[in-house]
PDB file of N, CA and C in Angstrom:
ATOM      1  N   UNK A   1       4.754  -4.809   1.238  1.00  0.00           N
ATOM      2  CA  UNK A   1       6.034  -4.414   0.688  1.00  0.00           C
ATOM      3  C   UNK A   1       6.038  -2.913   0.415  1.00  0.00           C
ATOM      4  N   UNK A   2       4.996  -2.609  -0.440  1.00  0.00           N
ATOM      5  CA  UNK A   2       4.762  -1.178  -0.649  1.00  0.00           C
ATOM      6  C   UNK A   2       5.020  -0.206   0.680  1.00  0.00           C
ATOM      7  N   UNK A   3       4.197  -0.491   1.757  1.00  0.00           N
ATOM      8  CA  UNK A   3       3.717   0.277   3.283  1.00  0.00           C
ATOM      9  C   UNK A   3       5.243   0.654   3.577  1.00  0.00           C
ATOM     10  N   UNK A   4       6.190  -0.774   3.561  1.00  0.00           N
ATOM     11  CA  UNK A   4       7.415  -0.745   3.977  1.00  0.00           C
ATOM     12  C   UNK A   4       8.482   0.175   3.611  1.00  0.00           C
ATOM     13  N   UNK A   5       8.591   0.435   2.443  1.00  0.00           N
ATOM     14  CA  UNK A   5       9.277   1.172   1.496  1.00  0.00           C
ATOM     15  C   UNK A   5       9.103   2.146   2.002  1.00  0.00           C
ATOM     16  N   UNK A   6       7.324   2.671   2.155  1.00  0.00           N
ATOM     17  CA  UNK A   6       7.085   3.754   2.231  1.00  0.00           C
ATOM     18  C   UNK A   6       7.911   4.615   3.319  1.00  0.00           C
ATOM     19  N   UNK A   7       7.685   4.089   4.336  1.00  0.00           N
ATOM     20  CA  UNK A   7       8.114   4.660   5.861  1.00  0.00           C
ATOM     21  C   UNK A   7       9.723   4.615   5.469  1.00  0.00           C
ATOM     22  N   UNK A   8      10.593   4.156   4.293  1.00  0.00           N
ATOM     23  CA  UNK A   8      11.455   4.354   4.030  1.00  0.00           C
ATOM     24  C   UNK A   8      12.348   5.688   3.551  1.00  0.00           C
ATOM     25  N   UNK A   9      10.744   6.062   2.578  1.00  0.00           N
ATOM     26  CA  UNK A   9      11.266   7.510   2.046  1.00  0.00           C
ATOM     27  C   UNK A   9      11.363   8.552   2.536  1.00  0.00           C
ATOM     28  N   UNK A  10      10.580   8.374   3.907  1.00  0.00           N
ATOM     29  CA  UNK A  10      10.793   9.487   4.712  1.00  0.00           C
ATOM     30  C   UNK A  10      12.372   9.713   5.732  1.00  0.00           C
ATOM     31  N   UNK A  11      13.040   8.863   5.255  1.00  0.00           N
ATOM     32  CA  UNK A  11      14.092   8.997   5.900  1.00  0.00           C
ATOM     33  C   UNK A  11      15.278   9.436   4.717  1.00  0.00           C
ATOM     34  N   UNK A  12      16.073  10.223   4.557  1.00  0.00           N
ATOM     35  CA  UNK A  12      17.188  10.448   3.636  1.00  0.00           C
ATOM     36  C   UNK A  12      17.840   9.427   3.644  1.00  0.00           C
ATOM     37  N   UNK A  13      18.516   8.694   4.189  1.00  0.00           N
ATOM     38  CA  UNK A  13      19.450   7.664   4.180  1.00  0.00           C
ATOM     39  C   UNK A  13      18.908   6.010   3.814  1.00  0.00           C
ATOM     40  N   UNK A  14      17.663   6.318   3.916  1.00  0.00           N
ATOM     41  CA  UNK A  14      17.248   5.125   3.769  1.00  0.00           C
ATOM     42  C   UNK A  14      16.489   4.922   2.480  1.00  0.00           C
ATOM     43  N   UNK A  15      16.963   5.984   1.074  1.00  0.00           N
ATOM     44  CA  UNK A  15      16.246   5.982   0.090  1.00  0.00           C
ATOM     45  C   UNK A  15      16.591   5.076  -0.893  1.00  0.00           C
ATOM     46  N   UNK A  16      18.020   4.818  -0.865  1.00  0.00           N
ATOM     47  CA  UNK A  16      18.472   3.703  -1.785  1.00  0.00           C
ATOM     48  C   UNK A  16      17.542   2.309  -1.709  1.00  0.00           C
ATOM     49  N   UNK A  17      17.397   1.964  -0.045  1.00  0.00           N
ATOM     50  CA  UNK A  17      16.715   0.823  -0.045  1.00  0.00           C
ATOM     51  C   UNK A  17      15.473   0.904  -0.496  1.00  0.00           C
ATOM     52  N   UNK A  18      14.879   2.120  -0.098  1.00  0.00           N
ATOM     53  CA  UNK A  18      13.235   2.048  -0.241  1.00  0.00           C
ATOM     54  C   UNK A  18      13.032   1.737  -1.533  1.00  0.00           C
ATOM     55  N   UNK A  19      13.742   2.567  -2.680  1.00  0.00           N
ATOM     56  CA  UNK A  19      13.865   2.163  -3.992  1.00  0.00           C
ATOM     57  C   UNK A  19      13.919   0.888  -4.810  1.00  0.00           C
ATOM     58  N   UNK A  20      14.714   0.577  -4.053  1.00  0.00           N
ATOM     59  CA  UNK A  20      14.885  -0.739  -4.345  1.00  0.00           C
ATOM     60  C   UNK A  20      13.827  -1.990  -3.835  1.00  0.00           C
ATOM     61  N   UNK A  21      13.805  -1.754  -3.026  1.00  0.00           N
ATOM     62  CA  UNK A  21      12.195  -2.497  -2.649  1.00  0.00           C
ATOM     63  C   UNK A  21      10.899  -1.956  -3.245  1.00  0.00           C
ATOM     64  N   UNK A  22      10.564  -0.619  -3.891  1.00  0.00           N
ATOM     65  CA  UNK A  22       9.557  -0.254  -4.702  1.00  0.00           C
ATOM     66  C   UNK A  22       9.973  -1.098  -6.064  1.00  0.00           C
ATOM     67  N   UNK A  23      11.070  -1.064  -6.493  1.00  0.00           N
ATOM     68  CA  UNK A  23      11.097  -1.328  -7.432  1.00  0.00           C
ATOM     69  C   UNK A  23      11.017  -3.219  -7.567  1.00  0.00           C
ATOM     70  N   UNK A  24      11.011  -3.790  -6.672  1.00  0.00           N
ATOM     71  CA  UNK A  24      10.187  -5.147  -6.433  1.00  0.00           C
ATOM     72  C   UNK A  24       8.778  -5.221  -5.961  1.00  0.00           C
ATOM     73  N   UNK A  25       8.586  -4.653  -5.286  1.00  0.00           N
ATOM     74  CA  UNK A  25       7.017  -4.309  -5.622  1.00  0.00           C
ATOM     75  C   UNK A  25       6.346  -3.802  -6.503  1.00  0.00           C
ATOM     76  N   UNK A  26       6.818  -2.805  -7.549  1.00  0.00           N
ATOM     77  CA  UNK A  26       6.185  -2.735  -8.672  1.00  0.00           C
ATOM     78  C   UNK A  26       6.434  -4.034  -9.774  1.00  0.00           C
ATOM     79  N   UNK A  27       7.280  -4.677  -9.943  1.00  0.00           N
ATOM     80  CA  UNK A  27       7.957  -5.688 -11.001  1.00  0.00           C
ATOM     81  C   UNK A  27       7.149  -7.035 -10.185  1.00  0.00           C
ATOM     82  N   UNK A  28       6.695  -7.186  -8.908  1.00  0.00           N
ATOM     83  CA  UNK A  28       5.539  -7.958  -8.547  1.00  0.00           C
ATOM     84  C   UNK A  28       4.380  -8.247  -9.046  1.00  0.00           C
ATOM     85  N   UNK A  29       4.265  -6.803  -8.980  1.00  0.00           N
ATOM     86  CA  UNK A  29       2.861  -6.319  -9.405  1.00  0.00           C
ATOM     87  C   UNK A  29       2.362  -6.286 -10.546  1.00  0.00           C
ATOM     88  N   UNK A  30       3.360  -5.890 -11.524  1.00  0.00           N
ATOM     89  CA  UNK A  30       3.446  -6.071 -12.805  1.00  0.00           C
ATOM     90  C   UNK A  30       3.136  -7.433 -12.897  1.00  0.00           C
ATOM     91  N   UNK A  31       4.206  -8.171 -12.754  1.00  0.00           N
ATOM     92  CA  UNK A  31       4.088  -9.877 -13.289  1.00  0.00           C
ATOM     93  C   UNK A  31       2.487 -10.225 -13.066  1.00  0.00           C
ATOM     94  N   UNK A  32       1.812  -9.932 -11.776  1.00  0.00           N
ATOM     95  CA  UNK A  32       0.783 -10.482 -11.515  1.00  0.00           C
ATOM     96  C   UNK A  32      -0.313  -9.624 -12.053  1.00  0.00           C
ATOM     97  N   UNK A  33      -0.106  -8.425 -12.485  1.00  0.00           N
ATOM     98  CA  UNK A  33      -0.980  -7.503 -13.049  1.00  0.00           C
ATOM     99  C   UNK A  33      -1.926  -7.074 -11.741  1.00  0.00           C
ATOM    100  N   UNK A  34      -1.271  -6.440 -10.763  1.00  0.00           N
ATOM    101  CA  UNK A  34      -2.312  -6.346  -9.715  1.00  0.00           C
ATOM    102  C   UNK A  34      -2.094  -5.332  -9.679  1.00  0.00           C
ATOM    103  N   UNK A  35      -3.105  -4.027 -10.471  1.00  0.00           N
ATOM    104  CA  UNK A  35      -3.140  -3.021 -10.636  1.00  0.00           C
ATOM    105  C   UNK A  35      -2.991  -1.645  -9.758  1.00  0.00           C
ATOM    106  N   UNK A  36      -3.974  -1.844  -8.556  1.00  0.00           N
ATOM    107  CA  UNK A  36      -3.761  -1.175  -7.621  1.00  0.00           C
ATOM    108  C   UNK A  36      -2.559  -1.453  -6.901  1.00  0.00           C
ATOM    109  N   UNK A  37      -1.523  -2.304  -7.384  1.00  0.00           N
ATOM    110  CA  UNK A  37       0.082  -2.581  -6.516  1.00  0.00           C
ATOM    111  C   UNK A  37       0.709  -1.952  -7.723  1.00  0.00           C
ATOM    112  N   UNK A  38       0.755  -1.800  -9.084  1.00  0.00           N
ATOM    113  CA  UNK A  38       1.437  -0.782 -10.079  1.00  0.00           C
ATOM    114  C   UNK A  38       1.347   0.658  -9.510  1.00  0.00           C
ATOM    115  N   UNK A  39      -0.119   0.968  -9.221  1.00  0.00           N
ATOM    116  CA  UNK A  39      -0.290   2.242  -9.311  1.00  0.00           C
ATOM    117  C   UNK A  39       0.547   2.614  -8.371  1.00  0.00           C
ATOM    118  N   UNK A  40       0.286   1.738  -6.893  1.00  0.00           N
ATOM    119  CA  UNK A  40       1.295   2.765  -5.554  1.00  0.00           C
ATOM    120  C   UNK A  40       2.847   2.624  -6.077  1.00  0.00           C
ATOM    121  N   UNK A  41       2.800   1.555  -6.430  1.00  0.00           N
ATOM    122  CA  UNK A  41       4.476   1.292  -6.394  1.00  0.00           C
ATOM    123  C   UNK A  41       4.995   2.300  -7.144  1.00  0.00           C
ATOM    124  N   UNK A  42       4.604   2.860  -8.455  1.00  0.00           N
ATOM    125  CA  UNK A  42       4.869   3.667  -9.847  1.00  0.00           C
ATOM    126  C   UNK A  42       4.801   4.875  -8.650  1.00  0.00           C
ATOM    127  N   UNK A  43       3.639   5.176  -8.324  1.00  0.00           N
ATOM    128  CA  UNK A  43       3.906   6.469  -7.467  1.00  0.00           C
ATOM    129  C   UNK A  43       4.993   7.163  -6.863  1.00  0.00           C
ATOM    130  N   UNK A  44       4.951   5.776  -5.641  1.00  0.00           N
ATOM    131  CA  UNK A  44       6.410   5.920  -4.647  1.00  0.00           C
ATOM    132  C   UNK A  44       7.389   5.805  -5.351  1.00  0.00           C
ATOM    133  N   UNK A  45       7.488   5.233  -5.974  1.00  0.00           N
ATOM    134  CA  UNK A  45       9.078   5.091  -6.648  1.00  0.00           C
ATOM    135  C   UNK A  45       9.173   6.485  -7.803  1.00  0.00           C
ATOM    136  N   UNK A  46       8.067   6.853  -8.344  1.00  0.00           N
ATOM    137  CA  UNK A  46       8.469   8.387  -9.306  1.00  0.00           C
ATOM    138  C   UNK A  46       8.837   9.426  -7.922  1.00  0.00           C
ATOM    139  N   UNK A  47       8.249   9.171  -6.470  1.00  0.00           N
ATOM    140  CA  UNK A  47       8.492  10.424  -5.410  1.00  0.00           C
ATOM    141  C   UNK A  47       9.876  10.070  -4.972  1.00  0.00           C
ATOM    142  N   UNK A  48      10.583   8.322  -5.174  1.00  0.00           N
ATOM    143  CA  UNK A  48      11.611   8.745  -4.843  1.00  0.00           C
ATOM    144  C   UNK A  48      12.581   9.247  -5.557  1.00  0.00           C
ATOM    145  N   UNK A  49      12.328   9.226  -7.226  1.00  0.00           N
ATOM    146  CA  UNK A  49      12.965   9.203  -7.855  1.00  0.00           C
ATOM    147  C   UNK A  49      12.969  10.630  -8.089  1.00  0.00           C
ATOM    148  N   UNK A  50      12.185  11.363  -8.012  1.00  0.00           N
ATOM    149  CA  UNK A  50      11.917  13.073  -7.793  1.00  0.00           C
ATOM    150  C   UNK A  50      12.971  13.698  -6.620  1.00  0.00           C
ATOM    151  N   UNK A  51      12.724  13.350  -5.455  1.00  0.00           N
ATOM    152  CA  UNK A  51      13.903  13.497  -4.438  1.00  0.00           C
ATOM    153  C   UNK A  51      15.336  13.487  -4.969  1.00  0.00           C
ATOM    154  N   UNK A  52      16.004  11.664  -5.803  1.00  0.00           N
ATOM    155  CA  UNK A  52      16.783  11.909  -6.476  1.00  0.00           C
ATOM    156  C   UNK A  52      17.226  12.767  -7.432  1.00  0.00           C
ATOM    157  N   UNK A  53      16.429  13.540  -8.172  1.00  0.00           N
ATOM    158  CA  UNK A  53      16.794  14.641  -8.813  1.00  0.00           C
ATOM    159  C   UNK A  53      16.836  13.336 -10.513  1.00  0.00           C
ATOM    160  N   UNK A  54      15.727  12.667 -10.617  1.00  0.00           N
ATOM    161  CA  UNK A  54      15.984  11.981 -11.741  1.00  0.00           C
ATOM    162  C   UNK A  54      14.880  11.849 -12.764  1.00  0.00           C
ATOM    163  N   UNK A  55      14.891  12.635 -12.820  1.00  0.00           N
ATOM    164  CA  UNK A  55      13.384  13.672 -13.583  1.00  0.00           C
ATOM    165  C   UNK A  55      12.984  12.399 -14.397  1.00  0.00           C
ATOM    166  N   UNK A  56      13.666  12.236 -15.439  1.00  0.00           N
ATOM    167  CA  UNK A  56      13.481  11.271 -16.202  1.00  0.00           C
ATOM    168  C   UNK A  56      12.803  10.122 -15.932  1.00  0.00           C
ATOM    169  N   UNK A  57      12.750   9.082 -14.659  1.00  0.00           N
ATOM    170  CA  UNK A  57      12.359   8.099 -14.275  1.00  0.00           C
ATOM    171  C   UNK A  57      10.880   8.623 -13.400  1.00  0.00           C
ATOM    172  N   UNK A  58      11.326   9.613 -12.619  1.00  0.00           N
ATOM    173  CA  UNK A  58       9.941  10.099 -12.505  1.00  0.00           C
ATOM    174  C   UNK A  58       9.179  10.070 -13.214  1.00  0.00           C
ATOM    175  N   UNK A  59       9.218  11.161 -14.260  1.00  0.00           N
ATOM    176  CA  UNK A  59       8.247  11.514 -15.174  1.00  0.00           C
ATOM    177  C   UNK A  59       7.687   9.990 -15.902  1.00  0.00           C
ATOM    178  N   UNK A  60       8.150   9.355 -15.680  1.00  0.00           N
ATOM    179  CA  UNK A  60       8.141   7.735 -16.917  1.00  0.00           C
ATOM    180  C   UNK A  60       7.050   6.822 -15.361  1.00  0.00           C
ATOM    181  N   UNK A  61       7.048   6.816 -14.377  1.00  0.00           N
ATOM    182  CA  UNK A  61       6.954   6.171 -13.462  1.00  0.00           C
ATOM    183  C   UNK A  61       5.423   7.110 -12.844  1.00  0.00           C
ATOM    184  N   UNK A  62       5.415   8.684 -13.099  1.00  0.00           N
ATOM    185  CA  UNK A  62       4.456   9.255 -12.868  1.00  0.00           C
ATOM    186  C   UNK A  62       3.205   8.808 -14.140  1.00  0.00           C
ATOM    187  N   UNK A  63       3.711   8.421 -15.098  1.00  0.00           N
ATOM    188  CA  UNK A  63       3.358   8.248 -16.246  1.00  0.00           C
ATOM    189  C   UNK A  63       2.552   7.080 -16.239  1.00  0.00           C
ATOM    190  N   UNK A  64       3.031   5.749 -15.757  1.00  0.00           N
ATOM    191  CA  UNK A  64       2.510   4.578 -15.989  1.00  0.00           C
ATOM    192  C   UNK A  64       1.394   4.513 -14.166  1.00  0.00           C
ATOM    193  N   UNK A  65       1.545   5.351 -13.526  1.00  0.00           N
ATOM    194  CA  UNK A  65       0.628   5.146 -12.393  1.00  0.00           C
ATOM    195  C   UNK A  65      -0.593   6.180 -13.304  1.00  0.00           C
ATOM    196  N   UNK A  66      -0.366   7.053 -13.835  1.00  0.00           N
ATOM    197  CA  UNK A  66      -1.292   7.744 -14.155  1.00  0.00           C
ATOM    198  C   UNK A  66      -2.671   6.812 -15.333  1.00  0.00           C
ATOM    199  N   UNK A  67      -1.550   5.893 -16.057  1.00  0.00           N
ATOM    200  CA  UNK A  67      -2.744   5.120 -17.000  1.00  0.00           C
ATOM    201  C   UNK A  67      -3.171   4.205 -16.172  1.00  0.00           C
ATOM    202  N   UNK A  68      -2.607   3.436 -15.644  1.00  0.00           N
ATOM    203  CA  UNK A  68      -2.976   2.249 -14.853  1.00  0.00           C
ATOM    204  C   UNK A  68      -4.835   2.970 -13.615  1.00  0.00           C
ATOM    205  N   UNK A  69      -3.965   4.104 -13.204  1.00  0.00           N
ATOM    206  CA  UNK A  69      -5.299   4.755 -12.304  1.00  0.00           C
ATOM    207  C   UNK A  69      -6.187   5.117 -13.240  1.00  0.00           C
ATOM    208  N   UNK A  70      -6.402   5.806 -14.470  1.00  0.00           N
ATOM    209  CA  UNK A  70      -7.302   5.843 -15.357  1.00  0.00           C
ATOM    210  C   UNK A  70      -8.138   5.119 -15.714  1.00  0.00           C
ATOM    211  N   UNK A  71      -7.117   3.619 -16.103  1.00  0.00           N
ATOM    212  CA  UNK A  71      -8.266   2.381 -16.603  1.00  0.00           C
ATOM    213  C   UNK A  71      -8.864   1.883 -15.162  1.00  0.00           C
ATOM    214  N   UNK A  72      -9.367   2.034 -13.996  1.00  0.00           N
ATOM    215  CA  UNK A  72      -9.869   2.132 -13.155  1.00  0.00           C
ATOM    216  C   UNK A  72     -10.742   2.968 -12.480  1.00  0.00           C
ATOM    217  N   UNK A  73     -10.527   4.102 -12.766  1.00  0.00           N
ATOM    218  CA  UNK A  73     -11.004   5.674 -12.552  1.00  0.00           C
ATOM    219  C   UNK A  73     -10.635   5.812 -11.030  1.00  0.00           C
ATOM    220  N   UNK A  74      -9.241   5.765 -10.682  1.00  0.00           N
ATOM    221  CA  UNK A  74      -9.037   5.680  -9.506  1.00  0.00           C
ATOM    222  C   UNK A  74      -8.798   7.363  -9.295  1.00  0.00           C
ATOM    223  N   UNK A  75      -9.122   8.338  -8.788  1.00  0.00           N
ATOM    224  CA  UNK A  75      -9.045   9.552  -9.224  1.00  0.00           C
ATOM    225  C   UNK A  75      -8.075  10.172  -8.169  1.00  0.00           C
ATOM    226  N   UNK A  76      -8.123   8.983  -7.070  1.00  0.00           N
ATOM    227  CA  UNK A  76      -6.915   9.749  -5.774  1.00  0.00           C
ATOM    228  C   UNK A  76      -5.328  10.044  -6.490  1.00  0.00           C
ATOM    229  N   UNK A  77      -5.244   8.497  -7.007  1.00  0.00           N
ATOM    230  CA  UNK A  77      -3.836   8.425  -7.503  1.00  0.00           C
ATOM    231  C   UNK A  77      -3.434   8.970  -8.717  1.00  0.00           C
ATOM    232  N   UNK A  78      -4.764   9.443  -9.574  1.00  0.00           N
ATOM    233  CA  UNK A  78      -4.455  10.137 -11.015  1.00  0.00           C
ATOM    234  C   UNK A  78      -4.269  11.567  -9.928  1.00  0.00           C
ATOM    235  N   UNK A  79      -4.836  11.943  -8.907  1.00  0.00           N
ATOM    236  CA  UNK A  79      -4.030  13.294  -8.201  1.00  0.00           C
ATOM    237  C   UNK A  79      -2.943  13.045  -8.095  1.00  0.00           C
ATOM    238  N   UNK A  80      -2.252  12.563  -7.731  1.00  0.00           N
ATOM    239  CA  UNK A  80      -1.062  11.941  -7.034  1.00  0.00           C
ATOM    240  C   UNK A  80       0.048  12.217  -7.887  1.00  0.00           C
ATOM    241  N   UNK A  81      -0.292  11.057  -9.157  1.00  0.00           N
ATOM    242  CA  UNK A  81       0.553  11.419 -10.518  1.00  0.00           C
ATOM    243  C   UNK A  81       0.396  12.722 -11.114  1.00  0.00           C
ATOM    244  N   UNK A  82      -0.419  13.550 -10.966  1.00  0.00           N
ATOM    245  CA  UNK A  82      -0.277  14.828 -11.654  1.00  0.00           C
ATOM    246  C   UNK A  82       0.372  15.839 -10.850  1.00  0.00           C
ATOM    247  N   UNK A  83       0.274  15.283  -9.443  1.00  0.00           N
ATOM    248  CA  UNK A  83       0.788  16.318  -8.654  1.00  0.00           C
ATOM    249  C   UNK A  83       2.217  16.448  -8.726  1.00  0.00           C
ATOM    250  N   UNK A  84       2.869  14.850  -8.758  1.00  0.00           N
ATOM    251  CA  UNK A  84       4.144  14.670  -8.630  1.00  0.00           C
ATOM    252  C   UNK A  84       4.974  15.501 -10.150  1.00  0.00           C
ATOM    253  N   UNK A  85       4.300  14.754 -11.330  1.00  0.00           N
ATOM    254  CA  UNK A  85       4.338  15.705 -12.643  1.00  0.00           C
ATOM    255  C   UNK A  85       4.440  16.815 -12.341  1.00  0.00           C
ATOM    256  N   UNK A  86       3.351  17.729 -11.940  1.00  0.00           N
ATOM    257  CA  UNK A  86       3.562  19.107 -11.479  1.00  0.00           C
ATOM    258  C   UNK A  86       5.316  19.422 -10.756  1.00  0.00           C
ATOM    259  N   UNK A  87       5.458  18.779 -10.022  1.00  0.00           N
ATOM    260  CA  UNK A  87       7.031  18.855  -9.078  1.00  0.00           C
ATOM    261  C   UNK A  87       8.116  19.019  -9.907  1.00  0.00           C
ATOM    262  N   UNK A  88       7.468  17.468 -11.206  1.00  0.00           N
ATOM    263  CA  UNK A  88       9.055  17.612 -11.938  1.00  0.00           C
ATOM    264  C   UNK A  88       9.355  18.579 -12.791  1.00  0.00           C
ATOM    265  N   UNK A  89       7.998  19.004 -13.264  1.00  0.00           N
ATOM    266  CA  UNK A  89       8.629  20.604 -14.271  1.00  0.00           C
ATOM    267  C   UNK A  89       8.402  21.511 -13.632  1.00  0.00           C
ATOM    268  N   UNK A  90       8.148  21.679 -11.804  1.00  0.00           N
ATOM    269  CA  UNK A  90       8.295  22.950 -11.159  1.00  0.00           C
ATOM    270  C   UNK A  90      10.024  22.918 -11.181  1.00  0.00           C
ATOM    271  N   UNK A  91      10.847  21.942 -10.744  1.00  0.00           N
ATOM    272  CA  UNK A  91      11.788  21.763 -10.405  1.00  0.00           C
ATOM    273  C   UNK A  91      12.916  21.803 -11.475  1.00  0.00           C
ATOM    274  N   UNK A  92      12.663  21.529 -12.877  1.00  0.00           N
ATOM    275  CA  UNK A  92      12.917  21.470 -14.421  1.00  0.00           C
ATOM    276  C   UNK A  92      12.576  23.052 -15.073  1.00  0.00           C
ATOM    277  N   UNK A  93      11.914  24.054 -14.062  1.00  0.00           N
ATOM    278  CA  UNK A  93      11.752  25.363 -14.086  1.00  0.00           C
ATOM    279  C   UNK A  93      10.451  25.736 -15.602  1.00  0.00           C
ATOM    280  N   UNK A  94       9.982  24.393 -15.558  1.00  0.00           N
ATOM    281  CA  UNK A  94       8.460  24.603 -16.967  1.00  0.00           C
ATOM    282  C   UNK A  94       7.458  24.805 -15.970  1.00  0.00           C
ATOM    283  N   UNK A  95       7.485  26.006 -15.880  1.00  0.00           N
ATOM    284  CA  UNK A  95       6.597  26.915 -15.307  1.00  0.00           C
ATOM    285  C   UNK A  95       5.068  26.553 -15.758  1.00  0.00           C
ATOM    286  N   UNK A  96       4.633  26.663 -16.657  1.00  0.00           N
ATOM    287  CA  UNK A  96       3.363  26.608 -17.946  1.00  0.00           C
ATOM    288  C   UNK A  96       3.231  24.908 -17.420  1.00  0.00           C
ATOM    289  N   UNK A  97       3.811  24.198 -17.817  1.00  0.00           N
ATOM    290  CA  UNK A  97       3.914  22.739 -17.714  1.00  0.00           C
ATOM    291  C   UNK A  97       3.259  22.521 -15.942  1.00  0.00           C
ATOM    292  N   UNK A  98       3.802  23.062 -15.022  1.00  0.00           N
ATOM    293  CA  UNK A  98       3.882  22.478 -13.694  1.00  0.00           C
ATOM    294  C   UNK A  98       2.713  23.257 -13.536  1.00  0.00           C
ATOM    295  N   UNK A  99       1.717  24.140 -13.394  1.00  0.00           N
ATOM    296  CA  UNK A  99       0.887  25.084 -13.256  1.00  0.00           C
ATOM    297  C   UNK A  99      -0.308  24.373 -13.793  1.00  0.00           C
ATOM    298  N   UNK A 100      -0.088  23.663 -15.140  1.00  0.00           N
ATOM    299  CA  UNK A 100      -1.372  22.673 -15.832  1.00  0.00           C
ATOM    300  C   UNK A 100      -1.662  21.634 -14.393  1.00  0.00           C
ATOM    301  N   UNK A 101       0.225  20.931 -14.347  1.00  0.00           N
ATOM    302  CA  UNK A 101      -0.527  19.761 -13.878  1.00  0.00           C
ATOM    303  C   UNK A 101      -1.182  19.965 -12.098  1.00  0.00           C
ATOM    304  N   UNK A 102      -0.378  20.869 -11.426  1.00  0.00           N
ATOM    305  CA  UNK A 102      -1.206  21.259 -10.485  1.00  0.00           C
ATOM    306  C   UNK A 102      -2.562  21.424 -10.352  1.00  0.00           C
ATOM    307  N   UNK A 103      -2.823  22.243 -11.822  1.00  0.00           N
ATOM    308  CA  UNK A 103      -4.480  22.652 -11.900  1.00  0.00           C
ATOM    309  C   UNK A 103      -5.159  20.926 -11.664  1.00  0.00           C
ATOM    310  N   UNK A 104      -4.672  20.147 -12.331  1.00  0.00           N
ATOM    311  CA  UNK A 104      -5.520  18.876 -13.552  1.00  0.00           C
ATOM    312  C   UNK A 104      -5.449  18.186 -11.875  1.00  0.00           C
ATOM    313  N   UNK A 105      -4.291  18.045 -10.999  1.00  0.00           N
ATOM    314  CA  UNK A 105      -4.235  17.200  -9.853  1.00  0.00           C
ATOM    315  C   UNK A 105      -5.177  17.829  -9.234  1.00  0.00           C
ATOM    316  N   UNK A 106      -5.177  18.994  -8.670  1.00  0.00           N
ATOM    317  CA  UNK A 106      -6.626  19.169  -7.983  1.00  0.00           C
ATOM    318  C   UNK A 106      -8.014  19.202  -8.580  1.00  0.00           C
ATOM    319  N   UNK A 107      -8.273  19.406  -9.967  1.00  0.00           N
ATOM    320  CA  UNK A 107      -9.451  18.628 -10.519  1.00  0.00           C
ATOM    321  C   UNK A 107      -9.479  17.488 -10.338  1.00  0.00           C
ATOM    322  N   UNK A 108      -8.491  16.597  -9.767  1.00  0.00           N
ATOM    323  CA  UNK A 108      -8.523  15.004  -9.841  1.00  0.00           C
ATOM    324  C   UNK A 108      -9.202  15.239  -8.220  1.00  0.00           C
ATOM    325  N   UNK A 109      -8.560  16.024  -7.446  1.00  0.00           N
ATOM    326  CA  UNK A 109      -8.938  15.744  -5.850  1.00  0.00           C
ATOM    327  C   UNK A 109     -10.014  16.120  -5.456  1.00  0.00           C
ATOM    328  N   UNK A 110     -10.877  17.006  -6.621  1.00  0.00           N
ATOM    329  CA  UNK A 110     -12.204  17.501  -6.012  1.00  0.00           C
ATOM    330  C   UNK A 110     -13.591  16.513  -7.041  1.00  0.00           C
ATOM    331  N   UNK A 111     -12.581  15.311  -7.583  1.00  0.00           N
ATOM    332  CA  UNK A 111     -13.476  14.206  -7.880  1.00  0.00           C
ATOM    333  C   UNK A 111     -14.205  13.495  -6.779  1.00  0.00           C
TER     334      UNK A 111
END
């Protein structure tokens, strides 16, 4: 479900759906607690929600992939979430803010 979505976001027109199918794959994943299906889903869905210009759900969605990859020590996707973080206050113009999380995402990638 996740894979599917994915190849979704790369298309502009096809973001409503992808969304919407992340957002059943994460609420899957959830129910069943299958952690590594929170983390991608939270991901993709904060990148689409970044595209949308919806800072808010991002940041909340970058947020819950980031603990979920922690209690695992999954260190790809704690990049991932910091990177995307980084985006939303490059884009929100918190300069100081987006510059941390850039730094902290590539300390995650040279784990």
């Amino acid at each position: 479900m996740v894979s599917a979505a994915e190849s979704f976001l790369q298309v502009e027109d096809s973001f409503n759906r992808a969304i919407k199918i992340l957002k059943e794959a994460y609420f899957q994943s959830n129910q069943n607690n299958y952690t590594i299906g929170i983390i991608k889903s939270a991901n993709l869905l904060a990148d689409g929600y970044l595209y949308l210009v919806d800072y808010s759900n991002a940041t909340s969605k970058y947020f819950i992939a980031m603990r979920h990859a922690e209690s695992i020590g999954d260190s790809v996707s704690m990049a991932k979430a910091y990177r995307g973080l980084g985006l939303v206050k490059f884009n929100m113009k918190q300069w100081a803010d987006a510059i941390s999380n850039f730094n902290t995402s590539r300390h995650f990638n040279a784990l």
